[in-house]
C-alpha atoms as a PDB file:
ATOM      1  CA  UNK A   1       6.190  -7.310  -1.372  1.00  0.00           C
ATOM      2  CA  UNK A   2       3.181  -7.941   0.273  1.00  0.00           C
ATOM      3  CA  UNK A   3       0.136  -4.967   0.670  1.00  0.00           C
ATOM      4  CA  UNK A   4      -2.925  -4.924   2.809  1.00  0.00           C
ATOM      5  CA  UNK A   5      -5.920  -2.774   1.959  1.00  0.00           C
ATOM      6  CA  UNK A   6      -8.066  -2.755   4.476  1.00  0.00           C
ATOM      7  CA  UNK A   7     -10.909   0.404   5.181  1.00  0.00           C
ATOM      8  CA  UNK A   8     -14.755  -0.089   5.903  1.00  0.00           C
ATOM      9  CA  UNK A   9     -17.277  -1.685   3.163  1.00  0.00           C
ATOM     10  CA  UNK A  10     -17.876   0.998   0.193  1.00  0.00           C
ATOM     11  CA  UNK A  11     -14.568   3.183   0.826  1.00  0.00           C
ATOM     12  CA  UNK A  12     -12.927   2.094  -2.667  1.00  0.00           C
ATOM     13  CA  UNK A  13     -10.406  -0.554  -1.637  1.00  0.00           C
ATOM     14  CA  UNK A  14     -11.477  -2.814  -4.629  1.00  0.00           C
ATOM     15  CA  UNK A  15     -10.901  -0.080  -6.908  1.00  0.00           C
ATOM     16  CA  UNK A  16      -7.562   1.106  -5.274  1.00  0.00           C
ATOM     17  CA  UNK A  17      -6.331  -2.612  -5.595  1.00  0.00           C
ATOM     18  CA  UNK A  18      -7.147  -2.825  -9.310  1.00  0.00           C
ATOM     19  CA  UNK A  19      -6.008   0.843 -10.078  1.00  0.00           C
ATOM     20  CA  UNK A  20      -2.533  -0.600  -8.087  1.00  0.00           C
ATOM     21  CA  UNK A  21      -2.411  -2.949 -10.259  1.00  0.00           C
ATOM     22  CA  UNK A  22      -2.944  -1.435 -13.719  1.00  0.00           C
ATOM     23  CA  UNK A  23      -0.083   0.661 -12.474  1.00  0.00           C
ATOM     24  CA  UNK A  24       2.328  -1.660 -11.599  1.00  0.00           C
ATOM     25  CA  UNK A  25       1.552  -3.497 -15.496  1.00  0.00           C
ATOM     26  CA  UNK A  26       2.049  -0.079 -16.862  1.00  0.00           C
ATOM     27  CA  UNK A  27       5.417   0.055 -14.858  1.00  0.00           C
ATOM     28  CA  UNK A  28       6.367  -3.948 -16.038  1.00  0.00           C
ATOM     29  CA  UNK A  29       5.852  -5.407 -12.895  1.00  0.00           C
ATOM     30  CA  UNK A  30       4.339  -8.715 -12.352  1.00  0.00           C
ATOM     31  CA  UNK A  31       1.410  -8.374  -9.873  1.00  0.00           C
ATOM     32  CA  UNK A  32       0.023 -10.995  -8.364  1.00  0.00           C
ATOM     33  CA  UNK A  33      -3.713 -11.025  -7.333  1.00  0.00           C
ATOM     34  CA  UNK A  34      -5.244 -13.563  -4.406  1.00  0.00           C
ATOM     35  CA  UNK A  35      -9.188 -13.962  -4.497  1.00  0.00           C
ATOM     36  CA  UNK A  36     -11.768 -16.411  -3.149  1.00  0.00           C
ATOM     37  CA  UNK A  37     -12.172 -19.429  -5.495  1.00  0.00           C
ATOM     38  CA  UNK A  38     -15.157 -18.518  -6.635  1.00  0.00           C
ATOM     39  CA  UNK A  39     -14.503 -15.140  -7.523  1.00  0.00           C
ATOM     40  CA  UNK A  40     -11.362 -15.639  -9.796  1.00  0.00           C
ATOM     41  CA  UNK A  41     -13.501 -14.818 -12.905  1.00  0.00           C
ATOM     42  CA  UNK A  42     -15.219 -11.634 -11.500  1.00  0.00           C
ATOM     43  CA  UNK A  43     -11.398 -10.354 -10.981  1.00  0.00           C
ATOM     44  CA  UNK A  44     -10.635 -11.518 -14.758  1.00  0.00           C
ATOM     45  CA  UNK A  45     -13.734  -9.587 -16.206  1.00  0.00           C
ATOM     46  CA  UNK A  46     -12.701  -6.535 -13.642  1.00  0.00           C
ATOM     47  CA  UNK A  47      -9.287  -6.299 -14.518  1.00  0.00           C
ATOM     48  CA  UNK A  48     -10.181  -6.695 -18.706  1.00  0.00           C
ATOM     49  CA  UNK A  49     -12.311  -3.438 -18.035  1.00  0.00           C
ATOM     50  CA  UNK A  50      -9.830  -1.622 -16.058  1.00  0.00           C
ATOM     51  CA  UNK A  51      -6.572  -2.367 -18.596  1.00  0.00           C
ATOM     52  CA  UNK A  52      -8.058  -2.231 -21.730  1.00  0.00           C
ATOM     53  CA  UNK A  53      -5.137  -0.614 -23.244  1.00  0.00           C
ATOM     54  CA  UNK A  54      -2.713  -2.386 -20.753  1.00  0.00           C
ATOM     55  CA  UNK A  55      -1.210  -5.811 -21.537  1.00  0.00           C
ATOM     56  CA  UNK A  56      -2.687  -8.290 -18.445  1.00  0.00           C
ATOM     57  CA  UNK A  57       0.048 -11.089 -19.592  1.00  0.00           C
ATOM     58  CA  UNK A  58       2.127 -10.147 -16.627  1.00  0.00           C
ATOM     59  CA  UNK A  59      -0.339 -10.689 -13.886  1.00  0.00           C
ATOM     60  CA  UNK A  60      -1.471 -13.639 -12.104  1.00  0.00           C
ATOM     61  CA  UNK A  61      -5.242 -14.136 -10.535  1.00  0.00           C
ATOM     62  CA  UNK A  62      -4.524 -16.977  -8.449  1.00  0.00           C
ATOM     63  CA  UNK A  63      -7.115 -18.203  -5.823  1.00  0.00           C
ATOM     64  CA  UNK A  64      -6.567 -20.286  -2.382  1.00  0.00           C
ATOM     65  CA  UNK A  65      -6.237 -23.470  -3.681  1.00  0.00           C
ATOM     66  CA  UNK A  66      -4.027 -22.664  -6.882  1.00  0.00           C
ATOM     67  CA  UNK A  67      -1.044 -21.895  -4.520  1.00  0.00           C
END
């Protein structure tokens, strides 16, 4: 299933997505997160933070041209 966030600058949709996310590890799903090639390692370092009890083995952080 596919999900859109979408709000004005500063309203927490980053934060929703990787809050969604730890969620749906904690639940063993296998989320799958599309950034911007040259932002794949922000999401890593993000996501490290955010799950740092959570195993992250599940998800993928693919960018553009790794589809």
């Amino acid at each position: 299933m596919v999900k859109i966030l979408y709000g004005a600058a500063g309203c927490g949709k980053t934060t929703e997505i990787y809050n969604r996310i730890a969620d749906d590890l904690k639940n063993g799903k296998r989320p799958i997160l599309i950034v911007p090639d040259q932002h794949i390692l922000n999401a890593e370092s993000t996501i490290a933070d955010i799950c740092k009890d959570i195993s992250t083995f599940e998800l993928e952080i693919l960018s553009f041209r790794r589809l």
